[in-house]
N, C-alpha and C. Protein backbone atom coordinates (compact mmCIF):
# COMPACT_ATOMS: atom_id res chain seq x y z
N UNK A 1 6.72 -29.67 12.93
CA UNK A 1 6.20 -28.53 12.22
C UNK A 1 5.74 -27.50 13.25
N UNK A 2 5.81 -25.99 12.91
CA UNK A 2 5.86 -25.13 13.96
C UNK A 2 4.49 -24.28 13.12
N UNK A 3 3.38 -24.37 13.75
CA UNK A 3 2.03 -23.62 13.21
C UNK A 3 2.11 -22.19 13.44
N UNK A 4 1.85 -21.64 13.13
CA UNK A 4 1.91 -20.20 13.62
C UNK A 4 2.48 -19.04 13.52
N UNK A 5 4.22 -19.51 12.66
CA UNK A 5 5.18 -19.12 12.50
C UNK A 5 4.80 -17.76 11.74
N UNK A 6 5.32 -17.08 11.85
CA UNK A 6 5.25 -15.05 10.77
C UNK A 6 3.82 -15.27 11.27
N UNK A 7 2.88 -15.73 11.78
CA UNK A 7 1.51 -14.97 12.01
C UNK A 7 1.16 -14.44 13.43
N UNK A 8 2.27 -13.72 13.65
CA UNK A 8 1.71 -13.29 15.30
C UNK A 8 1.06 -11.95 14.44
N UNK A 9 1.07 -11.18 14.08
CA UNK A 9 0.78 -10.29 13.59
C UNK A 9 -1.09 -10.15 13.12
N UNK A 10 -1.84 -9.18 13.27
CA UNK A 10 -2.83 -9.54 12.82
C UNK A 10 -2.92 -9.75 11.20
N UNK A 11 -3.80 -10.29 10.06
CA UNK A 11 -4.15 -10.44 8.84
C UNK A 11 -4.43 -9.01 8.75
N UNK A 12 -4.08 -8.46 7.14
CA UNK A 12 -3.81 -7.13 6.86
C UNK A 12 -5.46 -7.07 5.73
N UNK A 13 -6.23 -6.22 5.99
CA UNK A 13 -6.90 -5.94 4.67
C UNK A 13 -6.68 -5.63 3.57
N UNK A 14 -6.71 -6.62 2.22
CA UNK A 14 -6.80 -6.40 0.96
C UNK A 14 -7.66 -5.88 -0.31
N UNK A 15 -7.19 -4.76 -0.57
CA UNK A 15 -8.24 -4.82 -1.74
C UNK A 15 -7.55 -5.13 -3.15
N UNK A 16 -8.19 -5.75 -4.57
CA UNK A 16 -7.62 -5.80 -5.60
C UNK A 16 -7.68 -4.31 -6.49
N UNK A 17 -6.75 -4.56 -7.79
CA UNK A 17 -6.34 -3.73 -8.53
C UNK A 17 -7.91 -2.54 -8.86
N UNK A 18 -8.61 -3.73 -9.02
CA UNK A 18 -9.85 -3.11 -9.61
C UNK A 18 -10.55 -2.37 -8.40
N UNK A 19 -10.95 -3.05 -7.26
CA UNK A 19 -11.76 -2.37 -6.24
C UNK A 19 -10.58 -1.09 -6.16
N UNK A 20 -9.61 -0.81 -6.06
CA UNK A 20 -9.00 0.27 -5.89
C UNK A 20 -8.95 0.91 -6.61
N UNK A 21 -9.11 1.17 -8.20
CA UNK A 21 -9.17 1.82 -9.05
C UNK A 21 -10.55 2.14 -9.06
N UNK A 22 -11.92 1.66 -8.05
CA UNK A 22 -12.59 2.17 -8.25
C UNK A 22 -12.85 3.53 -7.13
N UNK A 23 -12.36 2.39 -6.00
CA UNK A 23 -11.76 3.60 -4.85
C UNK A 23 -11.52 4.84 -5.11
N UNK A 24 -10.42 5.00 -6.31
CA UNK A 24 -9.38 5.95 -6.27
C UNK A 24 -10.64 7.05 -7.09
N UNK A 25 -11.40 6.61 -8.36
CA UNK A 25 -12.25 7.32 -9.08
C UNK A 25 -13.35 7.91 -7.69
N UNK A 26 -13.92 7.08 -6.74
CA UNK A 26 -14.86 7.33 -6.31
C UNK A 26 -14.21 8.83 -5.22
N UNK A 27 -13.18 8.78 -5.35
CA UNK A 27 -12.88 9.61 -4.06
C UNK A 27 -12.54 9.00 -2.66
N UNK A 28 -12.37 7.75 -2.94
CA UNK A 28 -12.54 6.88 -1.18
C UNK A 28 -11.20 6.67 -0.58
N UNK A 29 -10.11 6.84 -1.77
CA UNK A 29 -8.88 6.29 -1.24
C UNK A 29 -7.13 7.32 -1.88
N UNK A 30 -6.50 7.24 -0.76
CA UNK A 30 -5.14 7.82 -0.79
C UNK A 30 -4.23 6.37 -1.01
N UNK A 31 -3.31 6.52 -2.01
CA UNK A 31 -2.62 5.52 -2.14
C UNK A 31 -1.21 5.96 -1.72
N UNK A 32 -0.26 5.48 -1.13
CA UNK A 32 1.03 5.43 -0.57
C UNK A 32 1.90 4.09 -1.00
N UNK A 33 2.70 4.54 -2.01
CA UNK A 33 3.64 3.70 -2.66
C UNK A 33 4.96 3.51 -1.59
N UNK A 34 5.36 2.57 -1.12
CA UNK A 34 6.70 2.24 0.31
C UNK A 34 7.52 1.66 -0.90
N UNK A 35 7.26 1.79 -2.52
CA UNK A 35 8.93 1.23 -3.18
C UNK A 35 9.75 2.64 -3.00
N UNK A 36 10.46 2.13 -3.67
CA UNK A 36 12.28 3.11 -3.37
C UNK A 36 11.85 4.26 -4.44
N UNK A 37 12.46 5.22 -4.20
CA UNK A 37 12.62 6.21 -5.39
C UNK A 37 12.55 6.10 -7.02
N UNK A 38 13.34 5.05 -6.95
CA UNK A 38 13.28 4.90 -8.76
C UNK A 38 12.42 3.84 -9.19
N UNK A 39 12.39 3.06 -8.43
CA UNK A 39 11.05 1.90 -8.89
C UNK A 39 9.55 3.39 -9.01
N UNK A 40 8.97 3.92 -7.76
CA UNK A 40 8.18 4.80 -7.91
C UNK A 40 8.05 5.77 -9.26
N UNK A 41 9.65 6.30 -9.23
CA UNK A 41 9.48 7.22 -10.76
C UNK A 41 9.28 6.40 -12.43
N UNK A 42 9.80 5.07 -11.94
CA UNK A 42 9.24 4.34 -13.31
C UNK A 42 8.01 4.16 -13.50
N UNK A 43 7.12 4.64 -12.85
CA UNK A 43 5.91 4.31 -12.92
C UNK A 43 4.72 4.32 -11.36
N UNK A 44 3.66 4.56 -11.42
CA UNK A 44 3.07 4.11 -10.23
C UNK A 44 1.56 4.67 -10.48
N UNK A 45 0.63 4.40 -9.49
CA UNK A 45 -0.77 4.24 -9.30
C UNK A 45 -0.84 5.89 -9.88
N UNK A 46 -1.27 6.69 -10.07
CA UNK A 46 -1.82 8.02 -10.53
C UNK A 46 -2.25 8.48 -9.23
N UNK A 47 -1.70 9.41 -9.02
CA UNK A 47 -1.93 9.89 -7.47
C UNK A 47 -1.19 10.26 -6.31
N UNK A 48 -0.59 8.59 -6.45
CA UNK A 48 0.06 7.90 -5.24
C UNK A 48 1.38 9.09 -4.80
N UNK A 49 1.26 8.96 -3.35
CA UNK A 49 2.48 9.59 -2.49
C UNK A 49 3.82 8.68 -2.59
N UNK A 50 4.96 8.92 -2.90
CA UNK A 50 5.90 7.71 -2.32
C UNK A 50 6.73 8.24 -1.15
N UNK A 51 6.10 6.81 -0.32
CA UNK A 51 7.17 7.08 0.87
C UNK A 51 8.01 5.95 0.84
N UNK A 52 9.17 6.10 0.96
CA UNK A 52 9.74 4.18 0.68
C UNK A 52 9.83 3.77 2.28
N UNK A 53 9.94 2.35 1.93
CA UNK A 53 10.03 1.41 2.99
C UNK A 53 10.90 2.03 3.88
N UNK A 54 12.35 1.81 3.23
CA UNK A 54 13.55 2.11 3.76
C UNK A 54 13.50 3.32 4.64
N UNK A 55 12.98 3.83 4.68
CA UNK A 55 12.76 5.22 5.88
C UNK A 55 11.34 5.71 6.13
N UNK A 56 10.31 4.26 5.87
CA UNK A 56 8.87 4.63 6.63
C UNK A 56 9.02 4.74 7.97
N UNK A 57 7.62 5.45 8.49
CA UNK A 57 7.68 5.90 9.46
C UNK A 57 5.95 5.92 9.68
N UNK A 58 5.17 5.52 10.44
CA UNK A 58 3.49 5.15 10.15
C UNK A 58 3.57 6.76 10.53
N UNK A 59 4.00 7.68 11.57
CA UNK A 59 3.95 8.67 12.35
C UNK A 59 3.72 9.67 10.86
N UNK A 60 4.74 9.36 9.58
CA UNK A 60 4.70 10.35 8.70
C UNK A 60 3.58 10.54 7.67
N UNK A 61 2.97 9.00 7.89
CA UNK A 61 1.50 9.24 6.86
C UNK A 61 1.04 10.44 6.34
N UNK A 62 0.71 11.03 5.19
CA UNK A 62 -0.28 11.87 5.04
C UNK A 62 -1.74 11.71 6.03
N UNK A 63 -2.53 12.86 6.07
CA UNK A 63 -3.62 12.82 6.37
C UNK A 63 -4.40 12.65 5.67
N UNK A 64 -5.00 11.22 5.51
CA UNK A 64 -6.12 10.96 4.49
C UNK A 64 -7.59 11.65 4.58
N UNK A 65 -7.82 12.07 5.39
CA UNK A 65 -9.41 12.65 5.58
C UNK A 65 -10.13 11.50 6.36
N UNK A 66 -10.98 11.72 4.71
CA UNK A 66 -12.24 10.86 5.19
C UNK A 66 -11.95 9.23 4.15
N UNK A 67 -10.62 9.45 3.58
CA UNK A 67 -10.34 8.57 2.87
C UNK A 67 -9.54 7.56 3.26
N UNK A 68 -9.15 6.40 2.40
CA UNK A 68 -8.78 5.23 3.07
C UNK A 68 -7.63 4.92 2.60
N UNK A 69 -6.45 5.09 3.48
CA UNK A 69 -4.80 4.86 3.21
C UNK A 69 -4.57 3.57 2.43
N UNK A 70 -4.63 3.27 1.65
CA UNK A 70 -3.87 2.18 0.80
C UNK A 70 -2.45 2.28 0.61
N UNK A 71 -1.54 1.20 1.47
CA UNK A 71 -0.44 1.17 0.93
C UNK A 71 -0.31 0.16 -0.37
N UNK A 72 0.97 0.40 -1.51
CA UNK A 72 1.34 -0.41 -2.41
C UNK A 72 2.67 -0.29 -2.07
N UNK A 73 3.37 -1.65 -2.49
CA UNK A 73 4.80 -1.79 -3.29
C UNK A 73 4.40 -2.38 -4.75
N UNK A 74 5.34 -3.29 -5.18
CA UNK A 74 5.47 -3.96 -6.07
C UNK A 74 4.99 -5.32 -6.11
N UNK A 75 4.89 -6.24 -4.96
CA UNK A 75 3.94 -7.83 -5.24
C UNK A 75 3.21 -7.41 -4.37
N UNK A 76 3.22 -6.69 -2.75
CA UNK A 76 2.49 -6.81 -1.43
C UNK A 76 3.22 -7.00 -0.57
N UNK A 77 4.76 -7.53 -0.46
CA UNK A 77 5.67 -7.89 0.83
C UNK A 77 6.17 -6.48 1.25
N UNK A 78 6.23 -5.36 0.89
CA UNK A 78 6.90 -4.34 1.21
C UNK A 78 5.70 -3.93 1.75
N UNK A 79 4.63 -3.50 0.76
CA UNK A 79 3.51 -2.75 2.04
C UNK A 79 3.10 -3.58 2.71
N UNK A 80 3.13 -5.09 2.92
CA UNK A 80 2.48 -5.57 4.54
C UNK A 80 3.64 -5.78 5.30
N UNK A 81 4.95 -5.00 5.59
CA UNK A 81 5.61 -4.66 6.15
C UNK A 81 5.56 -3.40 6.35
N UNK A 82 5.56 -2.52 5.41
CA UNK A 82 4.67 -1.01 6.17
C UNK A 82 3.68 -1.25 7.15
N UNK A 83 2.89 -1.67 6.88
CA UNK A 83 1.26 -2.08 7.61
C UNK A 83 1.92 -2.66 9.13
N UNK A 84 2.66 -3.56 9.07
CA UNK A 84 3.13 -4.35 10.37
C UNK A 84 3.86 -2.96 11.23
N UNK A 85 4.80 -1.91 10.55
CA UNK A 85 5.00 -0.60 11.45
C UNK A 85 4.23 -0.06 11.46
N UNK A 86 3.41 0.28 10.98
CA UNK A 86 1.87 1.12 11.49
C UNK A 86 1.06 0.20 12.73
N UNK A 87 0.83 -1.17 12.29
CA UNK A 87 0.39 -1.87 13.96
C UNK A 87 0.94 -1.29 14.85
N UNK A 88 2.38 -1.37 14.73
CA UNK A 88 3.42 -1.38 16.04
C UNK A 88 3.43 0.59 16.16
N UNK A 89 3.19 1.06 15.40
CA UNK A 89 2.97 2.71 15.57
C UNK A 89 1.74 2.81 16.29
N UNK A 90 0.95 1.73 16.08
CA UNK A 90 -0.53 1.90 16.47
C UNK A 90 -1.32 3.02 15.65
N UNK A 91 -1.05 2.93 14.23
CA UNK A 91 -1.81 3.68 13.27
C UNK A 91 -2.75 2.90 12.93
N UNK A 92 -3.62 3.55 12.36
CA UNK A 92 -5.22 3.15 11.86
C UNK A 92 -4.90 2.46 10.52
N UNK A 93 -4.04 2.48 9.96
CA UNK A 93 -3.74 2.08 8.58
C UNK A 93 -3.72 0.46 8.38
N UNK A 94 -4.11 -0.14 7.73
CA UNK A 94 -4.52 -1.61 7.82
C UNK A 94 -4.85 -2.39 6.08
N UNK A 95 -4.45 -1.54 5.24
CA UNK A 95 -5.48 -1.61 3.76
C UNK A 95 -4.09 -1.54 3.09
N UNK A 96 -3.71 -3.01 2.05
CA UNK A 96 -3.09 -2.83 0.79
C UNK A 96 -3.58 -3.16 -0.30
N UNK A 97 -2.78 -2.92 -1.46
CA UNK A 97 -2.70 -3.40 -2.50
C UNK A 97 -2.86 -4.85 -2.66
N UNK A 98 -3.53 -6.08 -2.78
CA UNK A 98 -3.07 -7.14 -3.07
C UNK A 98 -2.40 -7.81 -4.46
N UNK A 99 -1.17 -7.65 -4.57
CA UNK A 99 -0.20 -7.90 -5.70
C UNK A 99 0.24 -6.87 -6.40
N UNK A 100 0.32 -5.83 -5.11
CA UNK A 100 1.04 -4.57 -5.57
C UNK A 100 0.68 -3.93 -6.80
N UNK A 101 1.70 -3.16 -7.25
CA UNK A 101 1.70 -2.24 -8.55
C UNK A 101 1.67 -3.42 -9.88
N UNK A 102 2.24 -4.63 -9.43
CA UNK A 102 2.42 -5.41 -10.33
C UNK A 102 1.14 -6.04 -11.27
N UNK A 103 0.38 -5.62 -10.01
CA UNK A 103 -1.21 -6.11 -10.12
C UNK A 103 -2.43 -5.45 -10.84
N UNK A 104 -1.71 -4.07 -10.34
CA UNK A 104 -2.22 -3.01 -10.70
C UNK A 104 -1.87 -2.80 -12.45
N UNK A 105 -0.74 -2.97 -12.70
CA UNK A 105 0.04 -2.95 -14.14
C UNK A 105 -0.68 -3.71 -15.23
N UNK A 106 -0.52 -5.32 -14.63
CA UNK A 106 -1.21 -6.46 -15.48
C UNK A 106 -2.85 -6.17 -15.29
N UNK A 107 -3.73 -5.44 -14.77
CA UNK A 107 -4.74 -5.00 -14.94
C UNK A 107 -4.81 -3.97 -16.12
N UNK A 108 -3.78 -3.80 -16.56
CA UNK A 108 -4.04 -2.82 -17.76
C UNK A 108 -4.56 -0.81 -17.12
N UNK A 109 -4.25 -1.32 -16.09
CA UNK A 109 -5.11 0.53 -15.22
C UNK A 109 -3.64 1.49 -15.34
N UNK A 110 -4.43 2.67 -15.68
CA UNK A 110 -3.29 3.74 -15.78
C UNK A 110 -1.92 3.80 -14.71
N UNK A 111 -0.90 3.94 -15.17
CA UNK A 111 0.41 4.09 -14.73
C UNK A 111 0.76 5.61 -14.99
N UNK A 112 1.12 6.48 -14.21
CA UNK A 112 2.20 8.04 -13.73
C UNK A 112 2.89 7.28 -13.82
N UNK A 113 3.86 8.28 -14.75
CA UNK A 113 5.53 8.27 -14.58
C UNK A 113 5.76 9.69 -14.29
């Protein structure tokens, strides 16, 4: 057995559906959706920027302020693969969704289309 395996990387900060929806009311947080184009237009966080995976870039982030970049996809594997190019960009960005939009959905919290 090989210990260690996918964790060279540091552990990514999570917040849930709810702490982020309170985020988002309080003013504390920018959300950045990394799904594809049409997953995004079916729906997404109220707010949210989409940048997709497929041609992220940590360099292209919006400027959050004083606020706190939350990436989402759809479970969490797409934005803690954003997050892993922002390490390697050496961006400040470090904060997802935990269980994505999906999470966000089955919480019953508002959906943009």
């Amino acid at each position: 057995m090989v210990f260690g395996f996918g964790k060279s990387a540091p552990a990514h900060k999570e917040v849930s559906a709810q702490q982020l929806h309170d985020m988002i009311a309080a003013g504390e947080a920018l959300v950045v959706d990394v799904r594809e184009v049409n997953e995004f237009e079916e729906g997404h966080i109220p707010g949210a920027v989409n940048m997709p995976l497929s041609s992220f870039q940590a360099s292209k982030l919006p400027d959050a302020g004083s606020k706190t970049l939350v990436l989402n996809c759809l479970g969490g594997k797409r934005s803690g693969m954003a997050l892993d190019k922002c390490a390697t960009a050496q961006a400040s960005v470090d904060t997802h969704l935990a269980g994505g939009f999906g999470a966000w959905a089955s919480a019953g919290l508002p959906v943009e289309r």
